[in-house]
PDB file of N, CA and C in Angstrom:
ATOM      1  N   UNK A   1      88.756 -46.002   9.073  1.00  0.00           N
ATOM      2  CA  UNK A   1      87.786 -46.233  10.135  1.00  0.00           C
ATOM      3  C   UNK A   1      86.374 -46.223   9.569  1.00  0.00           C
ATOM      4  N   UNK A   2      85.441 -47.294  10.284  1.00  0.00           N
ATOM      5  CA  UNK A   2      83.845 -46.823   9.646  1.00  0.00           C
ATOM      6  C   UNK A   2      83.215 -45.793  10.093  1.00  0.00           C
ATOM      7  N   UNK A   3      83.018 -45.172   9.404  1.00  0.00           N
ATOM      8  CA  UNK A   3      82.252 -43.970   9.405  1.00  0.00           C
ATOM      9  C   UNK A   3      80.641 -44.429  10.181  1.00  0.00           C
ATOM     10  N   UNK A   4      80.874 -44.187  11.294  1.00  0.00           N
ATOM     11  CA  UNK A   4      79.995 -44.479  11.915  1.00  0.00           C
ATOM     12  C   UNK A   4      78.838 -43.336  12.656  1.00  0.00           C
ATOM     13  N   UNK A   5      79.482 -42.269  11.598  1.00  0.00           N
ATOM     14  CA  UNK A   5      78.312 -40.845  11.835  1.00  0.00           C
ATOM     15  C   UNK A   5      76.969 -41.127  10.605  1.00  0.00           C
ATOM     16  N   UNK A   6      76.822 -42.424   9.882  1.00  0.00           N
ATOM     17  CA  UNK A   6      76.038 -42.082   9.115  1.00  0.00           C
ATOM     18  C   UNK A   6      75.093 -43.546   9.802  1.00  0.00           C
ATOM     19  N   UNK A   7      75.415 -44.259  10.586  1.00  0.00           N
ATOM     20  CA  UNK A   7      74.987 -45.389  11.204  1.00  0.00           C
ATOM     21  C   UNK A   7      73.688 -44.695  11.692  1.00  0.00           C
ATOM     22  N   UNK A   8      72.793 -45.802  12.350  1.00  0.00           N
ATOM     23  CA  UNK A   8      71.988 -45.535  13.066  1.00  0.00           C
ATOM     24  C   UNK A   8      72.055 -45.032  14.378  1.00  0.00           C
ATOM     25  N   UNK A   9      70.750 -44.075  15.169  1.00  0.00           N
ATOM     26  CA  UNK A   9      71.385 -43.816  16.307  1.00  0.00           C
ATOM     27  C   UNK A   9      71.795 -44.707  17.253  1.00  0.00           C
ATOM     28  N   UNK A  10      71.225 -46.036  17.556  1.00  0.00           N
ATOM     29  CA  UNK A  10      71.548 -46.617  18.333  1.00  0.00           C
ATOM     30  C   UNK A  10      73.176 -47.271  18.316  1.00  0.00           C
ATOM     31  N   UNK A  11      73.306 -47.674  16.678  1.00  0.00           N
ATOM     32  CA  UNK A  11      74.928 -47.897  16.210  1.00  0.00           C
ATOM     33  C   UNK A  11      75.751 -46.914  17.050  1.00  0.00           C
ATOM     34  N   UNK A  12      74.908 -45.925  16.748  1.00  0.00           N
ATOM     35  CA  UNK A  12      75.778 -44.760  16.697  1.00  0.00           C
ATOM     36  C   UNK A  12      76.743 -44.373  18.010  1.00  0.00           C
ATOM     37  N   UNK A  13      75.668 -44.334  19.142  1.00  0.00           N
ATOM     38  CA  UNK A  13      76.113 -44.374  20.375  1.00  0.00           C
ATOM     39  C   UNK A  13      76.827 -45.270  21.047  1.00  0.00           C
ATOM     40  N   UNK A  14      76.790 -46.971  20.754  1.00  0.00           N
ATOM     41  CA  UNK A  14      77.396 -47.391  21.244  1.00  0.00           C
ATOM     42  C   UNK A  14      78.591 -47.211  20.526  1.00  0.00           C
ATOM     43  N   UNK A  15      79.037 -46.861  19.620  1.00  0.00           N
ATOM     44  CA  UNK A  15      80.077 -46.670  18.432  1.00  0.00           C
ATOM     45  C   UNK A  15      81.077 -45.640  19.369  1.00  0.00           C
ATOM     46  N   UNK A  16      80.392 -44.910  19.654  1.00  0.00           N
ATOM     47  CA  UNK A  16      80.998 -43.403  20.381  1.00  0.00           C
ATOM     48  C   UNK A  16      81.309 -43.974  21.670  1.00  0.00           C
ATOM     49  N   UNK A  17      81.346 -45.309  22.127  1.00  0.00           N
ATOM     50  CA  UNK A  17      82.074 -45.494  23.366  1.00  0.00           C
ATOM     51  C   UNK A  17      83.539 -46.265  23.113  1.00  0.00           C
ATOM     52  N   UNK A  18      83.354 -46.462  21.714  1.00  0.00           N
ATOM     53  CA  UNK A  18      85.122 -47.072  21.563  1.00  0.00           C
ATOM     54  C   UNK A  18      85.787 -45.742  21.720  1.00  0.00           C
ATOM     55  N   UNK A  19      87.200 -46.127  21.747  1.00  0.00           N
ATOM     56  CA  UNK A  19      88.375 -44.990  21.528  1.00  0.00           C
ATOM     57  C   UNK A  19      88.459 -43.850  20.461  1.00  0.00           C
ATOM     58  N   UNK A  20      88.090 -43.026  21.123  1.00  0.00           N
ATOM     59  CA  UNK A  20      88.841 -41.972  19.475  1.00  0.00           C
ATOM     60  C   UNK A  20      87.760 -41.758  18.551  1.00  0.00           C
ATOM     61  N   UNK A  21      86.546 -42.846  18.922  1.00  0.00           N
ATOM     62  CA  UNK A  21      85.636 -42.749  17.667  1.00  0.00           C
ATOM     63  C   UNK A  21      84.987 -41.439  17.596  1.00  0.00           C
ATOM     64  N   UNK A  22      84.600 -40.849  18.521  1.00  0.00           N
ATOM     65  CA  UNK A  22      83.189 -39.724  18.748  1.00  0.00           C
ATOM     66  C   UNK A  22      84.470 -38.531  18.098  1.00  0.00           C
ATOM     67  N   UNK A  23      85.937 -38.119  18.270  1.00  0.00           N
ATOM     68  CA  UNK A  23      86.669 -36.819  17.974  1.00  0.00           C
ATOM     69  C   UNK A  23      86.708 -37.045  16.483  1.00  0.00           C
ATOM     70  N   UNK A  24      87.210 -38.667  16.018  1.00  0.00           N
ATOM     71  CA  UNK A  24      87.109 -38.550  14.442  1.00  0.00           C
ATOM     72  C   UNK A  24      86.257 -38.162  13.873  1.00  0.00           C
ATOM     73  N   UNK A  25      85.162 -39.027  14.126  1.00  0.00           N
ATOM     74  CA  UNK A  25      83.396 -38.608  13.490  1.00  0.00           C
ATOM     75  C   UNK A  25      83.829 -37.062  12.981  1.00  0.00           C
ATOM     76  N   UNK A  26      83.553 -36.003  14.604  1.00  0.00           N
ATOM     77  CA  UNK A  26      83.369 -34.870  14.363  1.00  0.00           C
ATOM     78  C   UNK A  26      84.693 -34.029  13.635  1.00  0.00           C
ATOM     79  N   UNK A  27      85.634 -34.544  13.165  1.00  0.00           N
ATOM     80  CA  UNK A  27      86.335 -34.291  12.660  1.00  0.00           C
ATOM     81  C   UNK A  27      86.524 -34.585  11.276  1.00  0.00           C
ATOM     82  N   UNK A  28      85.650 -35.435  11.211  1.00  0.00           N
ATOM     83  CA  UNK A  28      85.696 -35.795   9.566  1.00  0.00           C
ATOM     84  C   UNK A  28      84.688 -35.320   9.147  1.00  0.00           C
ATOM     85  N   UNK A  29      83.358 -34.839   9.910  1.00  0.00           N
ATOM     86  CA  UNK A  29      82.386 -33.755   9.220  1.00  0.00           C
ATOM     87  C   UNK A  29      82.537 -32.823   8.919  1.00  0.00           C
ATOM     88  N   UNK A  30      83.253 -32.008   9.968  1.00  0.00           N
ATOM     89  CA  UNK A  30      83.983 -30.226  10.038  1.00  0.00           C
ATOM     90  C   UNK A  30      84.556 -30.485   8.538  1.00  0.00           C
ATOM     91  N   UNK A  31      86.205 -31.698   8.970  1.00  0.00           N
ATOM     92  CA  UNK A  31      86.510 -30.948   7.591  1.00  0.00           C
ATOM     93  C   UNK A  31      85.965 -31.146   5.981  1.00  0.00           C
ATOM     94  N   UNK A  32      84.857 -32.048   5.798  1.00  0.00           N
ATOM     95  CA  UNK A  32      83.944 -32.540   5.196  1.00  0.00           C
ATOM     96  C   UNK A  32      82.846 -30.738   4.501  1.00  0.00           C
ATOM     97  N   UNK A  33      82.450 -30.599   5.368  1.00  0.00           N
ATOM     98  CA  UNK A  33      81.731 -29.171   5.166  1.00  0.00           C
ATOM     99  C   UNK A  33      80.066 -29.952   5.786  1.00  0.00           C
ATOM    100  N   UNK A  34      79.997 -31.396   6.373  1.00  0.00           N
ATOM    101  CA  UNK A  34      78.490 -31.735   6.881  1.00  0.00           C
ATOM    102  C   UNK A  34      78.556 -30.811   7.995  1.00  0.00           C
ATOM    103  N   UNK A  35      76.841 -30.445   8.014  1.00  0.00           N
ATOM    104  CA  UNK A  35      76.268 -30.149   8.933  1.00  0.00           C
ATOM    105  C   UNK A  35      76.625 -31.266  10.461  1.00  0.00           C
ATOM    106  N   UNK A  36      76.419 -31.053  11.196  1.00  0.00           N
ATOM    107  CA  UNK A  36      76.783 -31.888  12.915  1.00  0.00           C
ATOM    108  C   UNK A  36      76.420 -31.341  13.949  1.00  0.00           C
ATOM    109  N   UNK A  37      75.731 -32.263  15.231  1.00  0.00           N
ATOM    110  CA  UNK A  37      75.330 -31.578  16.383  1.00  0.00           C
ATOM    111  C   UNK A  37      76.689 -30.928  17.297  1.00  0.00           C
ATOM    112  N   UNK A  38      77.293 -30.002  17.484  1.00  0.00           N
ATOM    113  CA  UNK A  38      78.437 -30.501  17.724  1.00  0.00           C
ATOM    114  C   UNK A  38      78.419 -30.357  19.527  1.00  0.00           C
ATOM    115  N   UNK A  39      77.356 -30.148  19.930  1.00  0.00           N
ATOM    116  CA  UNK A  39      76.967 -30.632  21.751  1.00  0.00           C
ATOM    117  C   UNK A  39      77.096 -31.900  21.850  1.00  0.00           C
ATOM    118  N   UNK A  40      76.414 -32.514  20.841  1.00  0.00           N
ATOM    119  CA  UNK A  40      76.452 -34.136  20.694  1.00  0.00           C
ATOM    120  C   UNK A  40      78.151 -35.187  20.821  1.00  0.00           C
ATOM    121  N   UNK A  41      78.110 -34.401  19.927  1.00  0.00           N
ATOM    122  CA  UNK A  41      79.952 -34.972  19.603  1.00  0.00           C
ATOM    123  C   UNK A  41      80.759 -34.675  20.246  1.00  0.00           C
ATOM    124  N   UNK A  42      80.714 -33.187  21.063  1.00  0.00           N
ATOM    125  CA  UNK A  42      81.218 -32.639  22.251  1.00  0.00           C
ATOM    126  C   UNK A  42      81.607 -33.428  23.541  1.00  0.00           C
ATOM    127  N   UNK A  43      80.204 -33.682  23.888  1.00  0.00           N
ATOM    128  CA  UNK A  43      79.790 -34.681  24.991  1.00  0.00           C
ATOM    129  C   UNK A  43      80.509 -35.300  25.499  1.00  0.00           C
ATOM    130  N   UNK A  44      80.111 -36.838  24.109  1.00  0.00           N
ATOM    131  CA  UNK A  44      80.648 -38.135  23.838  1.00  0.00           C
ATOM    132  C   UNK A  44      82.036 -38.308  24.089  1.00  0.00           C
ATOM    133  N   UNK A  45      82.936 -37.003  23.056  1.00  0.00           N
ATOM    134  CA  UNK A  45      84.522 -37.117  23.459  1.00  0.00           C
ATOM    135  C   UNK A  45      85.029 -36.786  24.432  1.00  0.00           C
ATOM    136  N   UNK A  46      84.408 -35.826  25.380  1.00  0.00           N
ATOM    137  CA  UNK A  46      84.808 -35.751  26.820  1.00  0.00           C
ATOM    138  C   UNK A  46      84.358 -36.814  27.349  1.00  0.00           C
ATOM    139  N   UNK A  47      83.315 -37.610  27.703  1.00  0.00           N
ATOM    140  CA  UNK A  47      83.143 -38.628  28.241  1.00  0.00           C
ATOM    141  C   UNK A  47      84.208 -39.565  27.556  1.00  0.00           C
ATOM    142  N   UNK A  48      83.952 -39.448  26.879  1.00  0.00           N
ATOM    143  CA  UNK A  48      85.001 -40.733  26.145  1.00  0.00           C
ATOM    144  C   UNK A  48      86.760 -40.578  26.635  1.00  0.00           C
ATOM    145  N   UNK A  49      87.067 -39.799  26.682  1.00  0.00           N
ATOM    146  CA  UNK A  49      88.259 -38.955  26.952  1.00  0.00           C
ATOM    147  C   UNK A  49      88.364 -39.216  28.658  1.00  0.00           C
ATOM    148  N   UNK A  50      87.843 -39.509  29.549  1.00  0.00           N
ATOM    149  CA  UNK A  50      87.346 -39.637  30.454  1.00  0.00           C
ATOM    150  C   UNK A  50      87.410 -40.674  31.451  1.00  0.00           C
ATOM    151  N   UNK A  51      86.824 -41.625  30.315  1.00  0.00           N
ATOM    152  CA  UNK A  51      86.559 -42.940  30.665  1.00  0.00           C
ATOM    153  C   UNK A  51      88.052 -43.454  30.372  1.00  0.00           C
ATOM    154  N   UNK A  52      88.610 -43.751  28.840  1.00  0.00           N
ATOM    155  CA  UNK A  52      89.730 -44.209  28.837  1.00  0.00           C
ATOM    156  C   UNK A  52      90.924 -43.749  29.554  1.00  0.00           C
ATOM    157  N   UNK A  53      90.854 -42.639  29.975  1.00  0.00           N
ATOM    158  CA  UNK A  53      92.519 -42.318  31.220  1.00  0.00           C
ATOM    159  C   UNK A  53      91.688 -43.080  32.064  1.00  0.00           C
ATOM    160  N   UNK A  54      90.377 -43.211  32.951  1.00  0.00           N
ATOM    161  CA  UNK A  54      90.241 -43.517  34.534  1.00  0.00           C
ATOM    162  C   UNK A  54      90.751 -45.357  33.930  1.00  0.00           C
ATOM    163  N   UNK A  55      90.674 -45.917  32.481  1.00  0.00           N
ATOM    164  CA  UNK A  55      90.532 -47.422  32.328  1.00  0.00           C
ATOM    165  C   UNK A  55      91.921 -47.434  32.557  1.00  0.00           C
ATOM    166  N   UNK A  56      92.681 -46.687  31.496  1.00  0.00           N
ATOM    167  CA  UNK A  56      94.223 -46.603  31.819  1.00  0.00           C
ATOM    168  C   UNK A  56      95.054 -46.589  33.303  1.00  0.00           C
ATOM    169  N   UNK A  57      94.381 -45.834  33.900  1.00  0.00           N
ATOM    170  CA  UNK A  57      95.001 -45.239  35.402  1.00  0.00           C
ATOM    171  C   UNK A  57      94.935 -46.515  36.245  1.00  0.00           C
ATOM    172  N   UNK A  58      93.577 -47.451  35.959  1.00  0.00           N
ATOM    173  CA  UNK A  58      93.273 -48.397  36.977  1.00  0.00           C
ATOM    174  C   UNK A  58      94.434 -49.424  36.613  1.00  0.00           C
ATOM    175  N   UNK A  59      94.421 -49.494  34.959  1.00  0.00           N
ATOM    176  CA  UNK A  59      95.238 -50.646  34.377  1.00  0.00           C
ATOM    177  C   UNK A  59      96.609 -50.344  34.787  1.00  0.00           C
ATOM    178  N   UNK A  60      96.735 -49.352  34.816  1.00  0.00           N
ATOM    179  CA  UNK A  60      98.432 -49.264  34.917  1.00  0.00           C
ATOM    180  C   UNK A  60      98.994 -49.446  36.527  1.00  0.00           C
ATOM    181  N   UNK A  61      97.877 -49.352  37.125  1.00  0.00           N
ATOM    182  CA  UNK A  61      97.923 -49.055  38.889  1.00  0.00           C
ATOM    183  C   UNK A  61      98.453 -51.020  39.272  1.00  0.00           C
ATOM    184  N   UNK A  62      96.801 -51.505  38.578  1.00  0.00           N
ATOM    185  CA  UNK A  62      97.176 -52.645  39.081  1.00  0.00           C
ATOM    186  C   UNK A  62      97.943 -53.649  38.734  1.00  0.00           C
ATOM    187  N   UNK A  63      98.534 -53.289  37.205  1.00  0.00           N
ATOM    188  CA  UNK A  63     100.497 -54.182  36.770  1.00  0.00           C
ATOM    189  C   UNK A  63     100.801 -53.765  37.427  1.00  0.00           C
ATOM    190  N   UNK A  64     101.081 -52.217  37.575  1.00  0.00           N
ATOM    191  CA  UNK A  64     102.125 -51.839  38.678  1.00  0.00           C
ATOM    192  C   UNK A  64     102.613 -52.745  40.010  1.00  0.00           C
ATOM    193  N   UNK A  65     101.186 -52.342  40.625  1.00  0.00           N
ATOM    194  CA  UNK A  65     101.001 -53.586  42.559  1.00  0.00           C
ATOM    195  C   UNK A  65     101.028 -54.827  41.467  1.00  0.00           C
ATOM    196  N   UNK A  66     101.408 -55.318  40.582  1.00  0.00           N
ATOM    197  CA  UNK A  66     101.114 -56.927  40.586  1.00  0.00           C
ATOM    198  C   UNK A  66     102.760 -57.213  40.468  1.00  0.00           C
ATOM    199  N   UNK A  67     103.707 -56.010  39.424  1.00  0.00           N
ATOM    200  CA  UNK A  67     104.705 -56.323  39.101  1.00  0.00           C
ATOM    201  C   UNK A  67     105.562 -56.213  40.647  1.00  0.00           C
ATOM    202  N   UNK A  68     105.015 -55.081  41.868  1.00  0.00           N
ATOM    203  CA  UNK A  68     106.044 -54.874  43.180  1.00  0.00           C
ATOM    204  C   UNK A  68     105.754 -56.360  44.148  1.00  0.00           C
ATOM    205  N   UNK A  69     104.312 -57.227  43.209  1.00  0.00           N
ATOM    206  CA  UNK A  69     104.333 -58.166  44.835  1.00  0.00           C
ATOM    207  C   UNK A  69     105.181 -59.345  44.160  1.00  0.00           C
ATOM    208  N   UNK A  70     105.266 -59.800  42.619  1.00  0.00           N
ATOM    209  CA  UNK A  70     105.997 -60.914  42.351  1.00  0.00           C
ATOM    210  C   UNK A  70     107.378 -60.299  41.804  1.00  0.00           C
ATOM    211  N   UNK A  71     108.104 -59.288  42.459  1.00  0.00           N
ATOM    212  CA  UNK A  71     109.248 -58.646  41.705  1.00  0.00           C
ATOM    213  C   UNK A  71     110.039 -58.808  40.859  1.00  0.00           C
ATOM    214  N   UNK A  72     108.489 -58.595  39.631  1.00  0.00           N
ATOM    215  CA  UNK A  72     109.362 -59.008  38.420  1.00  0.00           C
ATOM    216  C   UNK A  72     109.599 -57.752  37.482  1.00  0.00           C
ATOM    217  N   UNK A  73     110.322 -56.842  38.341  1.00  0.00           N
ATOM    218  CA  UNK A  73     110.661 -55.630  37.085  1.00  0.00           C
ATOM    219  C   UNK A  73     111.464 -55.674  36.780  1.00  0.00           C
ATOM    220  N   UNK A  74     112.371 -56.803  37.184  1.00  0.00           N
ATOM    221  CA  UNK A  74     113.782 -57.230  37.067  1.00  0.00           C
ATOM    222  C   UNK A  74     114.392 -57.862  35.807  1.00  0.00           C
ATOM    223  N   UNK A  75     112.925 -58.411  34.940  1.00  0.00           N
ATOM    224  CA  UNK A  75     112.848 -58.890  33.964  1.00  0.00           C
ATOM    225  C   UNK A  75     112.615 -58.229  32.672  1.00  0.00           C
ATOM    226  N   UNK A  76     112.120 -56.836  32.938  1.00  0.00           N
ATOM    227  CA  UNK A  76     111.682 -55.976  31.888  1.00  0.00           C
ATOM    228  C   UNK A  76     113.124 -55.349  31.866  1.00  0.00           C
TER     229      UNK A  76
END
């Protein structure tokens, strides 16, 4: 993955809205021995953590109602 804790801040943040990115970061500093904000990184992965179940929940809601109105679970 790019190491996107050494990016700029602005990189930085939008970086921390993909998946998974903001827990690696702070996980590859800890076990690294860098210094890190870790409120910062904190944050980000709860938000982040957050956001992707509510993206998941919606996504899975609406295959769901799409697969009961053309009943095609018959096919899976």
């Amino acid at each position: 993955m790019t190491q996107f804790e050494n990016a700029p801040v602005l990189i930085k943040n939008i970086a921390n809205l993909l998946p998974l990115v903001p827990m690696i970061s702070w996980m590859r500093m800890a076990i690294n021995g860098i210094h890190y904000n870790a409120a910062y990184y904190l944050i980000f992965s709860i938000a982040n953590a957050i956001v992707w179940v509510i993206v998941g929940i919606v996504v899975f809601n609406k295959v769901g109602k799409n697969i009961k109105q053309n009943g095609t679970l018959s096919f899976f």
